[in-house]
N, C-alpha and C. Protein backbone atom coordinates (compact mmCIF):
# COMPACT_ATOMS: atom_id res chain seq x y z
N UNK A 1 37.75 -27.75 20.95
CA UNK A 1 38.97 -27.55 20.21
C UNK A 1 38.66 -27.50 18.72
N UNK A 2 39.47 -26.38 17.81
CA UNK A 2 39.24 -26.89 16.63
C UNK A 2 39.24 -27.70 15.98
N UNK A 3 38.58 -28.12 14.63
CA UNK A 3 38.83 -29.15 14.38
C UNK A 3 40.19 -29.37 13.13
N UNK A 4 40.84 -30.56 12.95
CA UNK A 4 42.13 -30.33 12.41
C UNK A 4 41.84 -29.45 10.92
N UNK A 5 40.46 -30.01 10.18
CA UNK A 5 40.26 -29.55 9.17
C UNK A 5 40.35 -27.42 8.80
N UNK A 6 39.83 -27.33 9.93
CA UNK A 6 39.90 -26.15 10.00
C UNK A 6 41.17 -25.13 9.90
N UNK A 7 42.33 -26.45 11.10
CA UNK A 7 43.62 -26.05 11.33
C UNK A 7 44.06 -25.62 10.05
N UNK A 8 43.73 -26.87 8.60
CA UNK A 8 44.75 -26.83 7.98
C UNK A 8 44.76 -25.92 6.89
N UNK A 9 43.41 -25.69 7.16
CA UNK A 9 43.12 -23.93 6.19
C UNK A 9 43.82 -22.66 6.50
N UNK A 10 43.94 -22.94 7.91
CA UNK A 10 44.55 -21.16 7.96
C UNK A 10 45.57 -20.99 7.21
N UNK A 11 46.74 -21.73 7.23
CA UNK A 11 48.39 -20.94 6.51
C UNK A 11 47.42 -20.93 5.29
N UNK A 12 46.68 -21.83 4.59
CA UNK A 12 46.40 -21.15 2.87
C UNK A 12 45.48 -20.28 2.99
N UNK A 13 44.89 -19.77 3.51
CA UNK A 13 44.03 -18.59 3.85
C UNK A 13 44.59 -17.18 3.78
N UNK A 14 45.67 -17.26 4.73
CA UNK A 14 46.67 -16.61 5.20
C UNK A 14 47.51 -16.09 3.87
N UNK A 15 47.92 -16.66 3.34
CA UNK A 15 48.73 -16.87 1.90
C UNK A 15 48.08 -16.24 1.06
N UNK A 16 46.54 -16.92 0.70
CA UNK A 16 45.82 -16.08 -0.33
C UNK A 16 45.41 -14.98 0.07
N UNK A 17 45.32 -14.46 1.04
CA UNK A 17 44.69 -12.94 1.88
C UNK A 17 46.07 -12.28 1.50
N UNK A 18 47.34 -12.83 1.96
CA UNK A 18 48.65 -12.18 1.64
C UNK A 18 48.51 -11.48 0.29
N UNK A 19 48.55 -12.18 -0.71
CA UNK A 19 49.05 -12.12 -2.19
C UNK A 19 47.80 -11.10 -2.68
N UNK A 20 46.77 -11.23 -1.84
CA UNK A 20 45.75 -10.36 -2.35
C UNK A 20 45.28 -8.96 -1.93
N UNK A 21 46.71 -8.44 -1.22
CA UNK A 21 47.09 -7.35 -0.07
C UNK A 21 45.91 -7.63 0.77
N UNK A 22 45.07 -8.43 1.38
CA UNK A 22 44.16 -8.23 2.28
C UNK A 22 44.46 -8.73 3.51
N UNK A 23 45.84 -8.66 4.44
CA UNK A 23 46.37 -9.37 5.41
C UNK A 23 45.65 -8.58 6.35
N UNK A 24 45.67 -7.22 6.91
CA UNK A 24 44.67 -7.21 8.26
C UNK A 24 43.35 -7.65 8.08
N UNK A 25 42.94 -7.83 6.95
CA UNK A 25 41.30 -9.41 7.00
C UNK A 25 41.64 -10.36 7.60
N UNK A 26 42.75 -10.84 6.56
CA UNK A 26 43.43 -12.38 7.01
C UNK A 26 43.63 -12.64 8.38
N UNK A 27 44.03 -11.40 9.17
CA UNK A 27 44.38 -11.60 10.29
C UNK A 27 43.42 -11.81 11.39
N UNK A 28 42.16 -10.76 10.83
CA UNK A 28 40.94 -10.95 11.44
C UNK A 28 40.47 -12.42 11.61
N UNK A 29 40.60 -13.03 10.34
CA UNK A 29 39.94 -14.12 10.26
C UNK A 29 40.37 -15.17 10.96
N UNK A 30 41.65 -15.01 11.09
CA UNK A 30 42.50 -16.73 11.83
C UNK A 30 42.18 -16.34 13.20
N UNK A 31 41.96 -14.85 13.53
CA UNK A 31 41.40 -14.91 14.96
C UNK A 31 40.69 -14.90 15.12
N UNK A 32 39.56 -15.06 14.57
CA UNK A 32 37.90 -15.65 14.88
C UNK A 32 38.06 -17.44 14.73
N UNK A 33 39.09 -17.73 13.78
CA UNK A 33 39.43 -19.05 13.76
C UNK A 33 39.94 -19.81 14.84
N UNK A 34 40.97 -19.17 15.51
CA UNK A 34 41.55 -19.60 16.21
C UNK A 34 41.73 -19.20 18.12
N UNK A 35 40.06 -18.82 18.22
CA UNK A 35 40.29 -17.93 19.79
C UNK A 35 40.21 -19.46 20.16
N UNK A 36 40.90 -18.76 21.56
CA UNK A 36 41.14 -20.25 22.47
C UNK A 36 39.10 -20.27 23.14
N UNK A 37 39.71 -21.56 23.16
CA UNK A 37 37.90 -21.58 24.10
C UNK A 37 38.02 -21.77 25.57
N UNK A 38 37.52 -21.51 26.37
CA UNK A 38 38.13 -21.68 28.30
C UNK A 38 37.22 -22.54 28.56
N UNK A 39 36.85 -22.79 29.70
CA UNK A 39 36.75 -24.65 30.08
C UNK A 39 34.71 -23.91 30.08
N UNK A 40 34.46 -22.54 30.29
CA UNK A 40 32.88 -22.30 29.75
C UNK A 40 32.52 -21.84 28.80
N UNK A 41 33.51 -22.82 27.41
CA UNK A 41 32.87 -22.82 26.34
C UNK A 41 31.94 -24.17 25.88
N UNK A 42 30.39 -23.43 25.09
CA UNK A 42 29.73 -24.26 25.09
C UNK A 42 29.24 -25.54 26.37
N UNK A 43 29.31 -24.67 27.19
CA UNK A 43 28.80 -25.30 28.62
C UNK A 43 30.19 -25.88 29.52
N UNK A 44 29.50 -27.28 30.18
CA UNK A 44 30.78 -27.98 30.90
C UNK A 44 31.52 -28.72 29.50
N UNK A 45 32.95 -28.83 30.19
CA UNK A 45 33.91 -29.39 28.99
C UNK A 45 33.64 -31.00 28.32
N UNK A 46 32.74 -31.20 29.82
CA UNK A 46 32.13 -32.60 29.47
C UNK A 46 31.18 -33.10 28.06
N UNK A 47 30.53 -32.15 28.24
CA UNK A 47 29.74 -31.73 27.36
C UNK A 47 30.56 -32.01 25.80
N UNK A 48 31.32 -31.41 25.90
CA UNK A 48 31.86 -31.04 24.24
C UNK A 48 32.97 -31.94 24.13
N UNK A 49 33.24 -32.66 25.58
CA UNK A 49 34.29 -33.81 25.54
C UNK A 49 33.27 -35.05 24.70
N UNK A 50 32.05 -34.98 25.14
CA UNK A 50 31.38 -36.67 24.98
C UNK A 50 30.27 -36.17 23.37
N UNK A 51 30.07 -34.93 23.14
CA UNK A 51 29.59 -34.30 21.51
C UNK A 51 30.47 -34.77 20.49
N UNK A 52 29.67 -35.79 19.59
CA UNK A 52 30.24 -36.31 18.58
C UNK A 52 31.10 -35.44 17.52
N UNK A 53 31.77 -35.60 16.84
CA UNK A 53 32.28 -35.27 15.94
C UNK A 53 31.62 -33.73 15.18
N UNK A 54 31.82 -33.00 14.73
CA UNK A 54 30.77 -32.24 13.76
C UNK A 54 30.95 -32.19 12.44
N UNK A 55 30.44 -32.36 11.48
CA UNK A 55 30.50 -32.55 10.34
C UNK A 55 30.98 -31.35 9.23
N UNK A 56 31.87 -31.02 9.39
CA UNK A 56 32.24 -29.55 9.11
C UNK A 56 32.66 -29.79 7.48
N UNK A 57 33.26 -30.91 7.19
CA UNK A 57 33.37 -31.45 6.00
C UNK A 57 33.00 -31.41 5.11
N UNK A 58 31.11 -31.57 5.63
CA UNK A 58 30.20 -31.90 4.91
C UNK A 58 29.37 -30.71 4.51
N UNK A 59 29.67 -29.85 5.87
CA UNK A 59 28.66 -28.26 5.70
C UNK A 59 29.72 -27.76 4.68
N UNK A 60 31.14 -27.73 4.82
CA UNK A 60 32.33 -27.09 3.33
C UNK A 60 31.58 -27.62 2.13
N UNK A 61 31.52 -29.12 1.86
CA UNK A 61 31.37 -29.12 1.14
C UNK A 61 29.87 -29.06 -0.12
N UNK A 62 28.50 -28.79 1.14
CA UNK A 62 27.18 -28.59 0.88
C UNK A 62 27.11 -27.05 0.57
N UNK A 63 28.06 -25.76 1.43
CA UNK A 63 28.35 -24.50 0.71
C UNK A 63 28.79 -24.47 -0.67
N UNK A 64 30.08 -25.41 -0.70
CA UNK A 64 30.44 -24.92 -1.99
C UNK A 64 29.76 -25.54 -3.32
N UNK A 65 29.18 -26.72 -3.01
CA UNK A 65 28.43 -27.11 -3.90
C UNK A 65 26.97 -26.68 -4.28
N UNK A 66 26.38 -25.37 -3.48
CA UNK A 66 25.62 -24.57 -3.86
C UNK A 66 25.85 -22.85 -4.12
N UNK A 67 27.34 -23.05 -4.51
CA UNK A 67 27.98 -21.93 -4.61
C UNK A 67 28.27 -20.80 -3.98
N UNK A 68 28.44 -21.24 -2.44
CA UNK A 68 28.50 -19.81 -1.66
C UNK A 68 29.74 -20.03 -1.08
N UNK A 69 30.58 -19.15 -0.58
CA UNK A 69 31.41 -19.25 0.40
C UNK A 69 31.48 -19.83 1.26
N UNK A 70 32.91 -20.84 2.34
CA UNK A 70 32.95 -21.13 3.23
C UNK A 70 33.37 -19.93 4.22
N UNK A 71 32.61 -19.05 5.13
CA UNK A 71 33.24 -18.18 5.98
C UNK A 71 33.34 -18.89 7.44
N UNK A 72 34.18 -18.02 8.48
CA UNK A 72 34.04 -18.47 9.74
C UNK A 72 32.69 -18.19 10.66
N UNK A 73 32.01 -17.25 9.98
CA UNK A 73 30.95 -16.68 10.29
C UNK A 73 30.11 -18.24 9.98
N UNK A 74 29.65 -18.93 9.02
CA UNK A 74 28.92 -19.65 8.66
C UNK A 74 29.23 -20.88 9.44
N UNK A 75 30.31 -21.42 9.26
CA UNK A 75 30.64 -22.13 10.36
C UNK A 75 30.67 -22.38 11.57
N UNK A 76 30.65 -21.07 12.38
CA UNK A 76 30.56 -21.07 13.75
C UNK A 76 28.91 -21.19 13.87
N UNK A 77 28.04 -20.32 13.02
CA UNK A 77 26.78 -20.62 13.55
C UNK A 77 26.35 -22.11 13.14
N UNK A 78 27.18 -23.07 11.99
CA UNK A 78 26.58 -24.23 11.81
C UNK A 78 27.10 -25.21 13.09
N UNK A 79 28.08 -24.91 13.84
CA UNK A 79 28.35 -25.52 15.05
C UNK A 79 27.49 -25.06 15.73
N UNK A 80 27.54 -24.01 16.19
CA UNK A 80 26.55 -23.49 17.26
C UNK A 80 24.92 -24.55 17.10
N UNK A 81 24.48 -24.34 15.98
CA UNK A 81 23.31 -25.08 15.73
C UNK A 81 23.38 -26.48 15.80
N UNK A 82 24.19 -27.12 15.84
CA UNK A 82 24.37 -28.76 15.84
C UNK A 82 24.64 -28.83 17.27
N UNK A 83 25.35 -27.76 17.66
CA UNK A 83 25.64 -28.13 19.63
C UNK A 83 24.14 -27.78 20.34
N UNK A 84 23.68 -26.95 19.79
CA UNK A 84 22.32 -26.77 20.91
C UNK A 84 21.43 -27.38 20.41
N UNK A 85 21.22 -28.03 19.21
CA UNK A 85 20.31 -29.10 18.77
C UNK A 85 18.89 -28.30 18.38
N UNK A 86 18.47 -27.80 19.58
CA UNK A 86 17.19 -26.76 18.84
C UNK A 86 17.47 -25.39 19.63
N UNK A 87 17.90 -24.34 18.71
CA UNK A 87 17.46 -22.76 19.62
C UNK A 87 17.12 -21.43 18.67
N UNK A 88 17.23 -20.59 19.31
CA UNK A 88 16.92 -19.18 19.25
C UNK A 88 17.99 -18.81 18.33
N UNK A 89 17.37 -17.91 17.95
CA UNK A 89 19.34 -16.76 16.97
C UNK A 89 19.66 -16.20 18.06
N UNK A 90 18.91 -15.52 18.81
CA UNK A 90 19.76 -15.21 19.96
C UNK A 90 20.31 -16.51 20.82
N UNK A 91 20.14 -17.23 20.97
CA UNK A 91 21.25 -18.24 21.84
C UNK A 91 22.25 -18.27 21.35
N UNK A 92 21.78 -18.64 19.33
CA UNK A 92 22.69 -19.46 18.47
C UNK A 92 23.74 -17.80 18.47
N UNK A 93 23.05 -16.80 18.87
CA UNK A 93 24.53 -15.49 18.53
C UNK A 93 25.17 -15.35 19.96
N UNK A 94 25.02 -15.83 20.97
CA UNK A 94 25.78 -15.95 22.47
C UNK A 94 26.29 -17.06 22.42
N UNK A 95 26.14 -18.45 21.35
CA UNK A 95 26.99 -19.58 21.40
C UNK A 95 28.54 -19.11 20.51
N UNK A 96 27.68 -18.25 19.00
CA UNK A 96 29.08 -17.91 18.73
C UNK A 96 29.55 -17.03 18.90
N UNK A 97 29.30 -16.18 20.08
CA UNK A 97 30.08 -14.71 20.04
C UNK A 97 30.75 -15.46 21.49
N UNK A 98 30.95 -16.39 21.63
CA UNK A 98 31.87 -17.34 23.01
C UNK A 98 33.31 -17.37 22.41
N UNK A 99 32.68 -17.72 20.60
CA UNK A 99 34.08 -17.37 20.27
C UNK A 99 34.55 -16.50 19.71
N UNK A 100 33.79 -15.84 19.26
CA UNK A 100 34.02 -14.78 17.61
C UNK A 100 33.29 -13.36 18.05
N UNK A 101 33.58 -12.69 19.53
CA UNK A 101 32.78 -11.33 19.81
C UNK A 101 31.98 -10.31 18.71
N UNK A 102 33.05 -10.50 17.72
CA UNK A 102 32.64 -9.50 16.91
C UNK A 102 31.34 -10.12 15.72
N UNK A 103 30.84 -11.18 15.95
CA UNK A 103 29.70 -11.34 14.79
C UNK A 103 28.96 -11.30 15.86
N UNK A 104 27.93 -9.92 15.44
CA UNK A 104 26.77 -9.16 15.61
C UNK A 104 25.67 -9.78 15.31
N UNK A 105 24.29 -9.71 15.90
CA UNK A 105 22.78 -10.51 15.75
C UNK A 105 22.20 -10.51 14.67
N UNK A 106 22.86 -9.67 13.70
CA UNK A 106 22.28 -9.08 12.26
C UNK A 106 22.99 -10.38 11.48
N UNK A 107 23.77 -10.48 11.88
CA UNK A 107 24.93 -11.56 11.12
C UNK A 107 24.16 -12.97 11.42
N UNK A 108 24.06 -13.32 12.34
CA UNK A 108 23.39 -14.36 12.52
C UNK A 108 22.17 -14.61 12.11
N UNK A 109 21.35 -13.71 12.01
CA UNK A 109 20.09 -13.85 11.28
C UNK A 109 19.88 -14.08 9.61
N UNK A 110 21.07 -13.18 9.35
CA UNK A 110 21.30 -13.28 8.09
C UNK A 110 21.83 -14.79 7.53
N UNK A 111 22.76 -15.20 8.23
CA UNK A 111 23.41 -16.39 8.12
C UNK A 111 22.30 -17.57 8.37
N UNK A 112 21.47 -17.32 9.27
CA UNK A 112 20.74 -18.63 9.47
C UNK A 112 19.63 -18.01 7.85
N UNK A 113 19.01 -17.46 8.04
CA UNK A 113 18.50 -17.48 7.01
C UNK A 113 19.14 -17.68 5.41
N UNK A 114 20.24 -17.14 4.99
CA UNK A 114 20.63 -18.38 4.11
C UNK A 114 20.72 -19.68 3.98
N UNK A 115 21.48 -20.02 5.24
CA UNK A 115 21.81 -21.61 5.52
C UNK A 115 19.96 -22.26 5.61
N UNK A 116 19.15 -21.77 6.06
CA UNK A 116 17.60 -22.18 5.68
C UNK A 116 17.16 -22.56 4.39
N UNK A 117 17.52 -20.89 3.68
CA UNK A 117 17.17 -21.34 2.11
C UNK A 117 17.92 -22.45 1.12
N UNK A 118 19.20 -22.36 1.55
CA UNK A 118 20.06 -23.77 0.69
C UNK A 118 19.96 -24.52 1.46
N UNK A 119 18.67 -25.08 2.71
CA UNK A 119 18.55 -26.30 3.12
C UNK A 119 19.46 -27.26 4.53
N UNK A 120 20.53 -26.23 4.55
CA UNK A 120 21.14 -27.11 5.79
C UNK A 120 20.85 -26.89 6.99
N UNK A 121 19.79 -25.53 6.95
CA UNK A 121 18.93 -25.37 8.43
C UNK A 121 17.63 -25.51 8.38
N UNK A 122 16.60 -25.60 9.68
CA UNK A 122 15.68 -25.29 9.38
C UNK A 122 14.52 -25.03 10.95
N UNK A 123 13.78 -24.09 10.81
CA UNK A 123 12.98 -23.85 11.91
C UNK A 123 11.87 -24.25 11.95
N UNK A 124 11.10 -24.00 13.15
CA UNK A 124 9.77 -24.67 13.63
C UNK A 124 9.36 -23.35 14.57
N UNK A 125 8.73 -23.13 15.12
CA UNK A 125 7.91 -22.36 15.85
C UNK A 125 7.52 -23.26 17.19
N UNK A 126 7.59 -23.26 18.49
CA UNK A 126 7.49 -23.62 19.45
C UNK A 126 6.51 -23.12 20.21
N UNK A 127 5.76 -22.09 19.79
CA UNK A 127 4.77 -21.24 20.48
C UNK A 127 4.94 -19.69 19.61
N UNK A 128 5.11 -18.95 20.55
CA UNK A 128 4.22 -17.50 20.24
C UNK A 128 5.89 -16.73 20.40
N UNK A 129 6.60 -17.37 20.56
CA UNK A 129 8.05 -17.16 20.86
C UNK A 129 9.02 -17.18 19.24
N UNK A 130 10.67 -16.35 19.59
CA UNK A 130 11.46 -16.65 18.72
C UNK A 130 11.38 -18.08 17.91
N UNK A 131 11.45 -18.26 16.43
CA UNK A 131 11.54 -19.56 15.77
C UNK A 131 12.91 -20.39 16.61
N UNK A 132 12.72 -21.57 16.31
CA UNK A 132 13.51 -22.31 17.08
C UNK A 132 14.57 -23.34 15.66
N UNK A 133 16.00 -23.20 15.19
CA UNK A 133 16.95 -23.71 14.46
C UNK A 133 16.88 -24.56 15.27
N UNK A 134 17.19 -25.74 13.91
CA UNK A 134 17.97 -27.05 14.14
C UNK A 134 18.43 -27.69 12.65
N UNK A 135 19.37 -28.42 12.77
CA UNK A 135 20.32 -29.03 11.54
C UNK A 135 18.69 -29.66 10.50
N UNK A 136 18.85 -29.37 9.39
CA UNK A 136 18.10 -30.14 8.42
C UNK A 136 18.20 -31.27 8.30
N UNK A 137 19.15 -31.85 8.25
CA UNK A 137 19.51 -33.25 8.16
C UNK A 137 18.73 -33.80 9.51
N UNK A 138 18.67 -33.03 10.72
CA UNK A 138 18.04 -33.87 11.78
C UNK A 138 16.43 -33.23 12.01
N UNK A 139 15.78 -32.51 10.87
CA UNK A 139 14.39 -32.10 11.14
C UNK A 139 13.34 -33.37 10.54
N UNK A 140 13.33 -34.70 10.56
CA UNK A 140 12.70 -35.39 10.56
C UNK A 140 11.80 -35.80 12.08
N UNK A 141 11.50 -34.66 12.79
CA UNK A 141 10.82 -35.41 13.80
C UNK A 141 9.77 -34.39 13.93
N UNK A 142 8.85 -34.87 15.26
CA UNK A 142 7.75 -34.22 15.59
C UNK A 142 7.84 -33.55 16.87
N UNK A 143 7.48 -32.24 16.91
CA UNK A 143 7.96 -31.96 18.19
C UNK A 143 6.81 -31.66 19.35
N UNK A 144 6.83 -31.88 20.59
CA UNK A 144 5.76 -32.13 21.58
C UNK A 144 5.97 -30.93 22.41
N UNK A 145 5.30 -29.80 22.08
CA UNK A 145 5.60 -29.02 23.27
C UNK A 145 4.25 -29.06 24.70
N UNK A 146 4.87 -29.02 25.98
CA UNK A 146 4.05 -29.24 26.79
C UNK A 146 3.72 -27.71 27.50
N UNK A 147 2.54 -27.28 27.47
CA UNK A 147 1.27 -25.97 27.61
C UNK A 147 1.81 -25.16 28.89
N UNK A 148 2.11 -26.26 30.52
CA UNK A 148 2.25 -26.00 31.48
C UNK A 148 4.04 -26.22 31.88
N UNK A 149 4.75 -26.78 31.70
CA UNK A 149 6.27 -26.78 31.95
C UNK A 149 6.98 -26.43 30.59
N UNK A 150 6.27 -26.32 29.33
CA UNK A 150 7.55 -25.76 28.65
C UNK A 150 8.16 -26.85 28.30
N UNK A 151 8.22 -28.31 28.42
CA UNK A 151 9.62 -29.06 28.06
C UNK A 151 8.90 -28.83 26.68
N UNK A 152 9.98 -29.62 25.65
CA UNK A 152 9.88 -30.12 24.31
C UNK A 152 10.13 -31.32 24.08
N UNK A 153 9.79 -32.61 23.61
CA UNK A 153 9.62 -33.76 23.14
C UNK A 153 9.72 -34.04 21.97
N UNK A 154 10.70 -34.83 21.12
CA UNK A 154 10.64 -35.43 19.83
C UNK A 154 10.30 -36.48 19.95
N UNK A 155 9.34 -37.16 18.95
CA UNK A 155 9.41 -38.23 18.32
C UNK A 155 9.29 -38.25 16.70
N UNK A 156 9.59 -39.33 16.25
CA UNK A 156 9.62 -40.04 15.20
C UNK A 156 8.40 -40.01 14.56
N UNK A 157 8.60 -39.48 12.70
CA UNK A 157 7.31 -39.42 12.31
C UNK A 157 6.23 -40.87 12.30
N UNK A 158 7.44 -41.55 12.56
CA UNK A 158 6.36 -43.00 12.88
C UNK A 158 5.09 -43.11 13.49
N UNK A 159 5.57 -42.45 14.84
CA UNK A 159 4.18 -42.52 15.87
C UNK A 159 3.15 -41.75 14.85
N UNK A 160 3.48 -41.03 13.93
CA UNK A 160 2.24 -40.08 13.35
C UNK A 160 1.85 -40.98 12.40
N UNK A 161 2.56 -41.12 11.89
CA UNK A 161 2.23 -41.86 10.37
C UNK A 161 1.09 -42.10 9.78
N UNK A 162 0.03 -42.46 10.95
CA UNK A 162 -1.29 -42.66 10.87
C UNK A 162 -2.33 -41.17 10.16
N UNK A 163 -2.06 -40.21 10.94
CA UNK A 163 -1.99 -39.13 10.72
C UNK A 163 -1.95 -38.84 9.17
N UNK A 164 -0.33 -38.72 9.02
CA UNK A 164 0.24 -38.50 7.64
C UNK A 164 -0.12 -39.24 6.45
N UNK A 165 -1.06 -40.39 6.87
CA UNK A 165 -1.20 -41.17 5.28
C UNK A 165 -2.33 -40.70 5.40
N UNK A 166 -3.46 -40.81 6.38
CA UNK A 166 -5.27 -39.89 6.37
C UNK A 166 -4.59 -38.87 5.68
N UNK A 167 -3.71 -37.71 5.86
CA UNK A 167 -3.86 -36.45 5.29
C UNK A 167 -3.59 -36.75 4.15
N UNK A 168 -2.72 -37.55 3.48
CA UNK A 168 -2.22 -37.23 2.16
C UNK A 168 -4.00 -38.51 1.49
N UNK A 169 -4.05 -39.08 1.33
CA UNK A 169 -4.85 -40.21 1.03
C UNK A 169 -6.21 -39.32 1.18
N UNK A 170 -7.00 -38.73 2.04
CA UNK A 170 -8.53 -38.04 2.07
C UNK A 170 -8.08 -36.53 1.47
N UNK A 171 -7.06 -35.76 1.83
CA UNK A 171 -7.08 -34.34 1.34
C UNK A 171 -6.13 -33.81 0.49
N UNK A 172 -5.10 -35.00 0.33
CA UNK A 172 -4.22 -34.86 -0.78
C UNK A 172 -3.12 -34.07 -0.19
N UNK A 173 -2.93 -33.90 0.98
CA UNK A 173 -2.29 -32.95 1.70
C UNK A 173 -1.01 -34.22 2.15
N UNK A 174 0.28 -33.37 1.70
CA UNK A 174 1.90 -33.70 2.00
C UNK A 174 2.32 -32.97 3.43
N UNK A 175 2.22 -33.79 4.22
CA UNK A 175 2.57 -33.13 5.98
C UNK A 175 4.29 -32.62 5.38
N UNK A 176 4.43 -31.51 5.92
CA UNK A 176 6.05 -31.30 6.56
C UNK A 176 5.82 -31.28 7.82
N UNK A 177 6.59 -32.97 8.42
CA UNK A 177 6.99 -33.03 9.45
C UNK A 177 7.86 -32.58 10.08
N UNK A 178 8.88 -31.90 9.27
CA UNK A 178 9.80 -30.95 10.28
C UNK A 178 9.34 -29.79 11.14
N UNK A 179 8.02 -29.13 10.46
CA UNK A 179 7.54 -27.89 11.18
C UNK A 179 6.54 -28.50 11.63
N UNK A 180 5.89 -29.49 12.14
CA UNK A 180 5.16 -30.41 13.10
C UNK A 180 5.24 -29.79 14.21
N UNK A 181 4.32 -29.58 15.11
CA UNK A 181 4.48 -29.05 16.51
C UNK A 181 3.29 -29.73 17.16
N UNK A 182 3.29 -30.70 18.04
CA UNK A 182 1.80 -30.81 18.85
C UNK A 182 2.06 -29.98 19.93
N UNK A 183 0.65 -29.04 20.81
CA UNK A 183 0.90 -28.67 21.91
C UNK A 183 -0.07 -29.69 22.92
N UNK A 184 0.55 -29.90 24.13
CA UNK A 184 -0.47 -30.54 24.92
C UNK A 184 0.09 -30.30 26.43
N UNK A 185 0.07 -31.19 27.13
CA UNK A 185 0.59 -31.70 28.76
C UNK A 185 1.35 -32.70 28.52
N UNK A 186 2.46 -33.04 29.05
CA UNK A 186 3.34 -33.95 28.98
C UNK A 186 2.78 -34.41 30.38
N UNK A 187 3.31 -35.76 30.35
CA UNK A 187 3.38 -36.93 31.06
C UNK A 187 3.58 -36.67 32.64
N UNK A 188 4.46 -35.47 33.25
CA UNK A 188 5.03 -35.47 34.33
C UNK A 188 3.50 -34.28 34.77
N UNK A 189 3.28 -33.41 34.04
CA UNK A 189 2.07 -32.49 34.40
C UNK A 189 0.87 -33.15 34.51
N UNK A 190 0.35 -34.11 33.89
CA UNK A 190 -0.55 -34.57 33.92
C UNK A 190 -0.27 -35.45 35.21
N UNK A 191 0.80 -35.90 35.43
CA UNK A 191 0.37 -36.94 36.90
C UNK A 191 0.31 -35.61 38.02
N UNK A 192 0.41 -34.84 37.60
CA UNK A 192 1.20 -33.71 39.08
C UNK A 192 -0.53 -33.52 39.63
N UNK A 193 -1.46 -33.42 38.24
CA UNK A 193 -2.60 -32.48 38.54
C UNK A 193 -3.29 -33.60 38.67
N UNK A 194 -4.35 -33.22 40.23
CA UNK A 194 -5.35 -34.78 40.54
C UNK A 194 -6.63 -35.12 39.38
């Protein structure tokens, strides 16, 4: 469901699109704002029943305080990216074209790549595959991809730490742990194989 904040933009949206003869925009826009979602949006309803809050507040107010527009376009992909936690532009453009058909893969690429450069996104590489988005605010971890099943694993730059002070301390080298990737065998492959 939307969120109320969102609600309470449309009539002034609406108003200023009015006065600015741009009402079939306006109109566009409250309906990318306002499509209904059916019970397979963003997966089971459970799902988005027990998904915390989203911080939409905070992405308004991290746009405008680096001077760009709040659009619905930007918004839907900054949900999209906080609901799937880590994906593809193509996922992140089939999460929001669930609601908004008409933003195209070009749009999304474009969009994540701004939202990258002013910092509220950011990618990693998972292999030899599409880069993989996730919220900036939550790229403090390390990610474990496993060689033979494919899962992915976070942990905490803690477990590295060891790591990260040898590099900076012998080579003077500052890890970014957000684009951290170990590849190996996870835990369940390694018992599988004798």
């Amino acid at each position: 469901m939307l969120s109320d904040h969102l609600l309470s933009r449309v009539p002034r949206t609406l108003s200023a699109k009015r006065a600015a003869g741009q009402e079939h925009f306006a109109v566009r826009a409250i309906t990318v704002l306002i499509a209904p979602r059916g019970p397979n949006y963003y997966g089971a309803m459970d799902r988005e029943a027990a998904s915390p809050p989203l911080p939409v507040r905070e992405w308004d107010e991290q746009l405008r305080a680096r001077g760009y527009r709040v659009t619905p376009q930007r918004q839907l992909v900054l949900e999209a990216v906080a609901r799937l936690d880590h994906a593809t532009p193509e996922e992140i453009g089939a999460q929001v074209q669930q609601t908004a058909r008409g933003v195209n893969i070009s749009t999304i690429y474009r969009t994540l790549e701004l939202l990258e450069q002013i910092g509220m996104v950011t990618h990693t590489h998972l292999g030899h595959g599409a880069p993989i988005y996730h919220l900036a605010s939550d790229a403090d971890h390390v990610h474990l991809v496993c060689r033979e099943c494919g899962r992915v694993s976070e942990i905490g730059p803690d477990a590295i730490r060891p790591l990260i002070t040898a590099l900076d301390e012998r080579h003077g080298f500052e890890t970014d742990v957000g684009h951290l990737t170990v590849f190996g065998r996870c835990r369940d492959c390694r018992a599988a194989t004798p």
